[in-house]
C-alpha atoms as a PDB file:
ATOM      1  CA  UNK A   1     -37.081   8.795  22.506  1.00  0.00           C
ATOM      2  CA  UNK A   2     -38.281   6.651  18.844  1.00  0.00           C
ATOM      3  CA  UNK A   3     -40.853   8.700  16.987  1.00  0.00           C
ATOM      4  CA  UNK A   4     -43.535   6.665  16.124  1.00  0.00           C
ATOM      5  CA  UNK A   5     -45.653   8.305  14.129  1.00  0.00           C
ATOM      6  CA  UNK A   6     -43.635   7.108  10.765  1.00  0.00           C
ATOM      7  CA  UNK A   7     -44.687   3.378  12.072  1.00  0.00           C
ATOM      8  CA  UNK A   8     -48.622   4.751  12.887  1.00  0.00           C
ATOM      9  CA  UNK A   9     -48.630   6.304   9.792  1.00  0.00           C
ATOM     10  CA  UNK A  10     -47.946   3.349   7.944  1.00  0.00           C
ATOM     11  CA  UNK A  11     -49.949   1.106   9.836  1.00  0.00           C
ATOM     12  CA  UNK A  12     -53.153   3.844   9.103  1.00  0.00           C
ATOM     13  CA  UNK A  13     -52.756   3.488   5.762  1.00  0.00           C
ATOM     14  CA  UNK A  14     -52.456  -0.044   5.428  1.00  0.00           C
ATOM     15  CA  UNK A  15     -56.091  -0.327   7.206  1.00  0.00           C
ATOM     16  CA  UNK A  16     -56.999   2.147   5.128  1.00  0.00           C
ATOM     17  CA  UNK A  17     -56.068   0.024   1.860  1.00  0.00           C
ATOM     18  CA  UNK A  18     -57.430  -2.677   3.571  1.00  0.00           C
ATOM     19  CA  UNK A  19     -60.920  -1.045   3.789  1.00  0.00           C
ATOM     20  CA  UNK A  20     -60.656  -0.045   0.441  1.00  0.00           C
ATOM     21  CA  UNK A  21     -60.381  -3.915  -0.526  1.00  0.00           C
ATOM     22  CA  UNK A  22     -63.292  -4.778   1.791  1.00  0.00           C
ATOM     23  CA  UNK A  23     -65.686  -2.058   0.066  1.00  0.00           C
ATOM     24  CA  UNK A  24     -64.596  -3.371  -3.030  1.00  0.00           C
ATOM     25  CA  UNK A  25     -65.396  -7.076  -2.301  1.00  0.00           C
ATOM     26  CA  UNK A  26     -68.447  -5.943  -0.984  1.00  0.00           C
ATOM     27  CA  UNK A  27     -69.989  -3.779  -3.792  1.00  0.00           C
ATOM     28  CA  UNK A  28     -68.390  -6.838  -6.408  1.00  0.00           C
ATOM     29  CA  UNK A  29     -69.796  -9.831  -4.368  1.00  0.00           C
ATOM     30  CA  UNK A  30     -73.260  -8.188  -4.398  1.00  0.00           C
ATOM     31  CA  UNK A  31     -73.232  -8.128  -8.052  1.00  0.00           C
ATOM     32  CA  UNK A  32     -71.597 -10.967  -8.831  1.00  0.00           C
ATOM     33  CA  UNK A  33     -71.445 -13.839  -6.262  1.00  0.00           C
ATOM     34  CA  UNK A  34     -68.195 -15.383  -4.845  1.00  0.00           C
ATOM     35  CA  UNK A  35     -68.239 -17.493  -7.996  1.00  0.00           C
ATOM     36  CA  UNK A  36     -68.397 -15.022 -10.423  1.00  0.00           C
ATOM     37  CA  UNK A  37     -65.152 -12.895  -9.114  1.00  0.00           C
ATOM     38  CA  UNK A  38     -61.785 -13.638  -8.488  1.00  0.00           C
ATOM     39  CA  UNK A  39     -58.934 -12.131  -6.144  1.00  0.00           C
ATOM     40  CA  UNK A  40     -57.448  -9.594  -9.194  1.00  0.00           C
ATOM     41  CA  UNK A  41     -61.009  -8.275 -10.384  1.00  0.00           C
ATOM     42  CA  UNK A  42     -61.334  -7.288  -6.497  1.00  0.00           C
ATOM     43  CA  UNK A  43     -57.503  -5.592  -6.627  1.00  0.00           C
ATOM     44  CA  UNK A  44     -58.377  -3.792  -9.493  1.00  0.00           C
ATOM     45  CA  UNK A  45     -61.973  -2.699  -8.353  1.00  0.00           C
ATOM     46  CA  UNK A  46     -60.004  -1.275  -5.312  1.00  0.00           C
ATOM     47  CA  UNK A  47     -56.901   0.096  -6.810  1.00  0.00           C
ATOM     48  CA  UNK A  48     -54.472  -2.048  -5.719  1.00  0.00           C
ATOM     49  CA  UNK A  49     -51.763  -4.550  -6.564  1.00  0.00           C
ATOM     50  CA  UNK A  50     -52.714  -8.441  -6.786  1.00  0.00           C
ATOM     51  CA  UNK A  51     -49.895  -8.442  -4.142  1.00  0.00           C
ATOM     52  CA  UNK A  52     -50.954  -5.618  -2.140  1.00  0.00           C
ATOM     53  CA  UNK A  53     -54.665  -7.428  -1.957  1.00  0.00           C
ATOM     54  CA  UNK A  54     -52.801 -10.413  -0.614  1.00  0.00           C
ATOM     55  CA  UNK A  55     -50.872  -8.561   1.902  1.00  0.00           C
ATOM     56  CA  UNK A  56     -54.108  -8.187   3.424  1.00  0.00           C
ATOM     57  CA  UNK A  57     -56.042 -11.386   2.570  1.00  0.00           C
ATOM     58  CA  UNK A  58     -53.666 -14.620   1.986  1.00  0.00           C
ATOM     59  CA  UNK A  59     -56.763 -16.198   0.099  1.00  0.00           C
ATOM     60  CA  UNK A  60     -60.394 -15.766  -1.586  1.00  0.00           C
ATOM     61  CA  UNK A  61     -61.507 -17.159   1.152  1.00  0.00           C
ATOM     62  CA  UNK A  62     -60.097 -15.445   3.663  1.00  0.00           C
ATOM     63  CA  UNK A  63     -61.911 -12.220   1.681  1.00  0.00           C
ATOM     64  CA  UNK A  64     -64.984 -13.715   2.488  1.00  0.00           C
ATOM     65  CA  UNK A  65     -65.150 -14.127   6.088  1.00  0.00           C
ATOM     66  CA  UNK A  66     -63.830 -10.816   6.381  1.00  0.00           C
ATOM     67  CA  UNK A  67     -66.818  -9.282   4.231  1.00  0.00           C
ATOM     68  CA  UNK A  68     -69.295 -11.391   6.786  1.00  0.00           C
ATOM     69  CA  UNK A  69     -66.945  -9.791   9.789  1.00  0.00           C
ATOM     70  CA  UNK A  70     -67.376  -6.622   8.489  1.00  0.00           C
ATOM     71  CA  UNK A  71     -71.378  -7.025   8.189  1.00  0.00           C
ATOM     72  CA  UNK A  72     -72.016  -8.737  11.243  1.00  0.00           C
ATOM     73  CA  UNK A  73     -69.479  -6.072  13.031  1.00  0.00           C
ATOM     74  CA  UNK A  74     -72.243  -3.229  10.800  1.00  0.00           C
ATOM     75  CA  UNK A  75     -75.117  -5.082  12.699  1.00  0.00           C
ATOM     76  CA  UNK A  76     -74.024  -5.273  16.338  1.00  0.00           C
ATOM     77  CA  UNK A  77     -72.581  -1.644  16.308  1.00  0.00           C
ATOM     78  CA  UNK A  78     -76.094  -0.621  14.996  1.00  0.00           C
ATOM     79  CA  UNK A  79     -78.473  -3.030  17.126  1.00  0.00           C
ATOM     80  CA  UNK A  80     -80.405  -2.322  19.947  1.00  0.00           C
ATOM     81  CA  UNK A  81     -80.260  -5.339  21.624  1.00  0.00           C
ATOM     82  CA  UNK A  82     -82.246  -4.046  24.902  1.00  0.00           C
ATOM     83  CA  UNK A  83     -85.183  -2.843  22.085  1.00  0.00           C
ATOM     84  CA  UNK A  84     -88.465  -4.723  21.740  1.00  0.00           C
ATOM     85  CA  UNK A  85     -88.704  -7.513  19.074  1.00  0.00           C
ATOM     86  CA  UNK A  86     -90.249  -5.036  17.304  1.00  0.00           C
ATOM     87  CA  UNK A  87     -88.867  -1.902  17.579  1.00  0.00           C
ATOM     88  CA  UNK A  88     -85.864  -3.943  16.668  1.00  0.00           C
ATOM     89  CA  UNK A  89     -87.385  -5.073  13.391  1.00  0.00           C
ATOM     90  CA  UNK A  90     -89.154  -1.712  12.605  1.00  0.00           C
ATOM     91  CA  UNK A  91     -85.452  -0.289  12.615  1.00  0.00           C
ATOM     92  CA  UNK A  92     -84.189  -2.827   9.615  1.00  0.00           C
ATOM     93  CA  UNK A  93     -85.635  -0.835   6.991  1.00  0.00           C
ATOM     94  CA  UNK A  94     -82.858   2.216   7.488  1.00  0.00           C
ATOM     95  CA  UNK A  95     -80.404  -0.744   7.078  1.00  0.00           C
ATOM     96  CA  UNK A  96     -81.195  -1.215   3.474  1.00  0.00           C
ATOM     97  CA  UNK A  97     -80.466   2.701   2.737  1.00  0.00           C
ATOM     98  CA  UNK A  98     -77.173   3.260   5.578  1.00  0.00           C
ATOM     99  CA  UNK A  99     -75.015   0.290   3.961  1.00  0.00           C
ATOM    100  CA  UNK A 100     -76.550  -1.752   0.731  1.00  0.00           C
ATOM    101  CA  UNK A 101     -73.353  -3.358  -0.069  1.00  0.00           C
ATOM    102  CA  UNK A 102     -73.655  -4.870   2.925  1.00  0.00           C
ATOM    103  CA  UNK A 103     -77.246  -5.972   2.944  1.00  0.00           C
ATOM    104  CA  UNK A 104     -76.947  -6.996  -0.876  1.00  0.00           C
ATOM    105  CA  UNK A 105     -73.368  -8.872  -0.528  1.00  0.00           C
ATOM    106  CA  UNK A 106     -74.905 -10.871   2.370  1.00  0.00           C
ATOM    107  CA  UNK A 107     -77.930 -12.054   0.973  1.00  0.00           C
ATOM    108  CA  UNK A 108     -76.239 -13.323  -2.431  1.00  0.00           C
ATOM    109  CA  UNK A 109     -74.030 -14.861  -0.112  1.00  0.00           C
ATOM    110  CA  UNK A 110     -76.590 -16.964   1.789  1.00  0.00           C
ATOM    111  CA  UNK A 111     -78.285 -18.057  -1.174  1.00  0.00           C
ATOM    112  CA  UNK A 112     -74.510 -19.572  -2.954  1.00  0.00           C
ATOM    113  CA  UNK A 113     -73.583 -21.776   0.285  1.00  0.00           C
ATOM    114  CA  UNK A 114     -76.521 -23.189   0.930  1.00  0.00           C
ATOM    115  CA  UNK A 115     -74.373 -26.496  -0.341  1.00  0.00           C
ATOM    116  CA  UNK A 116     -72.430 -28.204   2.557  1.00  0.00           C
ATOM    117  CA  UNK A 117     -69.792 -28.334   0.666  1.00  0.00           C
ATOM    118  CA  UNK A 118     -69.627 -24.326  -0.107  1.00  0.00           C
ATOM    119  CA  UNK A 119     -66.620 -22.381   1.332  1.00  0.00           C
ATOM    120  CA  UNK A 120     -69.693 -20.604   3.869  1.00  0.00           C
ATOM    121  CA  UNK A 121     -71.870 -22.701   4.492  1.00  0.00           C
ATOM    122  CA  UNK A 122     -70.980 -23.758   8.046  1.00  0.00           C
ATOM    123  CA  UNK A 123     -70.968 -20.509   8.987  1.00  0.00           C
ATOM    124  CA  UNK A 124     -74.106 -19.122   7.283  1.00  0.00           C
ATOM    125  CA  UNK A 125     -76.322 -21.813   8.745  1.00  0.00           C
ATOM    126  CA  UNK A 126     -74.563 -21.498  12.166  1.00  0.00           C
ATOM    127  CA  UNK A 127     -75.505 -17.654  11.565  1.00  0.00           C
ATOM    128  CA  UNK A 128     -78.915 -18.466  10.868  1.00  0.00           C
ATOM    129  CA  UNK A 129     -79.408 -20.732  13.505  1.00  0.00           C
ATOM    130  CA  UNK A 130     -78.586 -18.004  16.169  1.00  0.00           C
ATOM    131  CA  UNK A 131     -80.559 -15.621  14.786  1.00  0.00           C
ATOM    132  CA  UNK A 132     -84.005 -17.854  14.659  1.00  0.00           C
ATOM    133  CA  UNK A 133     -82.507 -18.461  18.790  1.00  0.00           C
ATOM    134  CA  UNK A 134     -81.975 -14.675  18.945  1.00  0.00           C
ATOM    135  CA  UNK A 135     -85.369 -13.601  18.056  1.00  0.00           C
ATOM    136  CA  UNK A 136     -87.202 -16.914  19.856  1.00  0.00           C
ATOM    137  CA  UNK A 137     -85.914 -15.399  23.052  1.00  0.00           C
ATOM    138  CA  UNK A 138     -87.242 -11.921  22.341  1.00  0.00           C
ATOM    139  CA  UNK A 139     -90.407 -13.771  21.782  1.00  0.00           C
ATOM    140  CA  UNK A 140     -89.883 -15.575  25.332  1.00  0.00           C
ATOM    141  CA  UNK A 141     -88.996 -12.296  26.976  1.00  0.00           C
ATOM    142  CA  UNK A 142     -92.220 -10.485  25.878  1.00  0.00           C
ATOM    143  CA  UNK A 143     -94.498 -13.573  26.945  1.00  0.00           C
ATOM    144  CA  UNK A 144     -92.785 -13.893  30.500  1.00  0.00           C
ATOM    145  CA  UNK A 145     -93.373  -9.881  30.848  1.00  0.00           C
ATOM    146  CA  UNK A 146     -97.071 -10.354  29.701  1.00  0.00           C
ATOM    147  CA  UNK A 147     -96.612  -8.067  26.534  1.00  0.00           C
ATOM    148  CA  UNK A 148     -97.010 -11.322  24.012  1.00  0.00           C
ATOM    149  CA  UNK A 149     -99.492 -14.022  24.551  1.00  0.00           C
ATOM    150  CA  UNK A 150     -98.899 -17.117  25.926  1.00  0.00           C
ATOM    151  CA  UNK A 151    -100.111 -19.692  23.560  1.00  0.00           C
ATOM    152  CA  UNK A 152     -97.844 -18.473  20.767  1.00  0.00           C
ATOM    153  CA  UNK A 153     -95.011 -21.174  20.182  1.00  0.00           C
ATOM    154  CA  UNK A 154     -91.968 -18.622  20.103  1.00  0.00           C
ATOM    155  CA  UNK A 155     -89.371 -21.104  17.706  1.00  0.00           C
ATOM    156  CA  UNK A 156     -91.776 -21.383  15.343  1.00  0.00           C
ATOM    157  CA  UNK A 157     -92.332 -17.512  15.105  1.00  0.00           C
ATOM    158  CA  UNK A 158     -88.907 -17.188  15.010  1.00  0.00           C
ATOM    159  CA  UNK A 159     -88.164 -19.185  11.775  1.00  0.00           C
ATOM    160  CA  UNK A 160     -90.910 -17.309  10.341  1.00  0.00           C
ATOM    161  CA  UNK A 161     -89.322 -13.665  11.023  1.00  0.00           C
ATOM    162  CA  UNK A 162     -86.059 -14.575   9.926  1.00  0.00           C
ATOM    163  CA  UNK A 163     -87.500 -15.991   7.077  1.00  0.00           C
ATOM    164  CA  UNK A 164     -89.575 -12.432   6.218  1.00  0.00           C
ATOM    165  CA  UNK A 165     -85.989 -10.814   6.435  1.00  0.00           C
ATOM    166  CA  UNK A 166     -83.875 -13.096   4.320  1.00  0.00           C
ATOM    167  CA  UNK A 167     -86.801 -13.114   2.122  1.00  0.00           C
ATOM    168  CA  UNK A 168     -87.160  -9.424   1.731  1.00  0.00           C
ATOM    169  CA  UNK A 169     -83.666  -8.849   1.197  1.00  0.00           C
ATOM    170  CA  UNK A 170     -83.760 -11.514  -1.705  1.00  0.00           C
ATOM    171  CA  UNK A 171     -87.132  -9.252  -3.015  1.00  0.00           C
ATOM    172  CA  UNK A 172     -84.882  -6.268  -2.652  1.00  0.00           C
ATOM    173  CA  UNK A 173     -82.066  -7.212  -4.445  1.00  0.00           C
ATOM    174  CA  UNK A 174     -84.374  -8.218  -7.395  1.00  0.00           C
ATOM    175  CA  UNK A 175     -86.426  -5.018  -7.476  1.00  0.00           C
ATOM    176  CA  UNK A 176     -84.879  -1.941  -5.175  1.00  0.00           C
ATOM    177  CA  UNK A 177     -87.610   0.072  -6.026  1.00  0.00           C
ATOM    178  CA  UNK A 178     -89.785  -1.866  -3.487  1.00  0.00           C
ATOM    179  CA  UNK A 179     -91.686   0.388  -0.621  1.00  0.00           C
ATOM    180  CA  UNK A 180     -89.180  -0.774   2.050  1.00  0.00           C
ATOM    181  CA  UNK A 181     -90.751   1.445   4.908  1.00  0.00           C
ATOM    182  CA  UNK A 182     -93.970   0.827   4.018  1.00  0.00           C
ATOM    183  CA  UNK A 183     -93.454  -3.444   3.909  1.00  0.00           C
ATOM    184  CA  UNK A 184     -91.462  -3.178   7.392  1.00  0.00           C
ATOM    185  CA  UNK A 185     -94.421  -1.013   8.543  1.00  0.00           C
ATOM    186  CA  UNK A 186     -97.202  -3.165   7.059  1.00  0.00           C
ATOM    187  CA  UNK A 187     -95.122  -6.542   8.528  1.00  0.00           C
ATOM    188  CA  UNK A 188     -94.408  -5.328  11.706  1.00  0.00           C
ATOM    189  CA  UNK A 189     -98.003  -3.945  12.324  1.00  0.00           C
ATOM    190  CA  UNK A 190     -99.363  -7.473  11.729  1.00  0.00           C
ATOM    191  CA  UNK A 191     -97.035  -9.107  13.666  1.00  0.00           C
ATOM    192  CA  UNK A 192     -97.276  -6.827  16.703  1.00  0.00           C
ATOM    193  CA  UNK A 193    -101.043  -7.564  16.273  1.00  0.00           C
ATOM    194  CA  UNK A 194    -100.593 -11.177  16.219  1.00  0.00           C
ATOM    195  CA  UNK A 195     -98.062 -11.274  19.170  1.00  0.00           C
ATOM    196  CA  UNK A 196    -100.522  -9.243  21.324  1.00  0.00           C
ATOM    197  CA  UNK A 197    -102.197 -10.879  24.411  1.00  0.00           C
ATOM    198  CA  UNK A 198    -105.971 -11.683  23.538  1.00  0.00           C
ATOM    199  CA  UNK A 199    -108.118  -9.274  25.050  1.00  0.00           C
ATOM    200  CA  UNK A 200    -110.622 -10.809  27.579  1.00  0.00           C
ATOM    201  CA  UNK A 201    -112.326  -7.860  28.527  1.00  0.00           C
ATOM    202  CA  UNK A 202    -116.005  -8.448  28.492  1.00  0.00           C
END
């Protein structure tokens, strides 16, 4: 019978050098940008070979999309997709503190391929575009279940929640000593208030 646990062994630790590359991409591509790092700042960052990064990743941008996987994989592990809209929202806050690579990388990232031309771009809008959908249906939901009024035009909402999030991440990255809780609290308060049915009690 083959033993395989020389193969698994070696197969562990390749991941594992592999999420050493990732964490380094991430922490370097939240200070620096795409543009401002190249493939054998990242090997060195994470300890490896030039080679040994390419095992991994044939390309820069190959990097990329698998620093976006690795977020959006973060997001959906961590989301409560059967949560209110905003229950969901209240919960962003502890995302900032659990993994700010990963907030910080992201949001540099939107705001260098915003050019259609930029290696991202495609999918950054296409990302953005589902999650203005995303929360427009959460919006929907609550209306058809009576919880959010009626006269409230749900894709326009939506545009301006995502925008609150991209923008606060932006804010964050600029100052990190911003009251995170207390903004999400403050936001989300108004908002709730806002999506409320009007009360026509005498």
């Amino acid at each position: 019978m083959t033993d395989d646990r020389p193969y698994a062994a070696l197969l562990a630790k390749g991941e594992d050098r592999r999420e050493l590359i990732l964490s380094a991409a991430q922490r370097l591509l939240k200070r620096h940008g795409w543009r401002g790092i190249t493939l054998g700042r990242i090997a060195r960052e994470a300890g490896v070979s030039p080679a040994g990064l390419l095992h991994h990743f044939e390309s820069k941008e190959a990097l990329l999309h698998a620093a976006v996987d690795a977020r959006d994989a973060y997001d959906e592990a961590h989301a409560d997709m059967d949560a209110d809209l905003i229950t969901q929202l209240e919960s962003v806050a502890e995302r900032f503190h659990r993994a700010p690579d990963l907030v910080g990388m992201f949001a540099v990232l939107l705001m260098e391929n915003l050019d259609p031309d930029d290696p991202l771009h495609d999918r950054m809008f296409g990302r953005y575009r589902a999650s203005v959908r995303t929360v427009a249906e959460g919006i929907r939901c609550g209306q058809r279940s009576g919880r959010y009024r009626a006269d409230l035009d749900p894709d326009v909402k939506a545009v301006e929640i995502v925008a609150f999030l991209n923008g606060i991440e932006t804010s964050w990255l600029l100052d990190p000593s911003i009251p995170l809780t207390e903004v999400f609290t403050e936001y989300t308060g108004s908002l709730a208030r806002q999506l409320a049915p009007a009360d026509d009690s005498p």
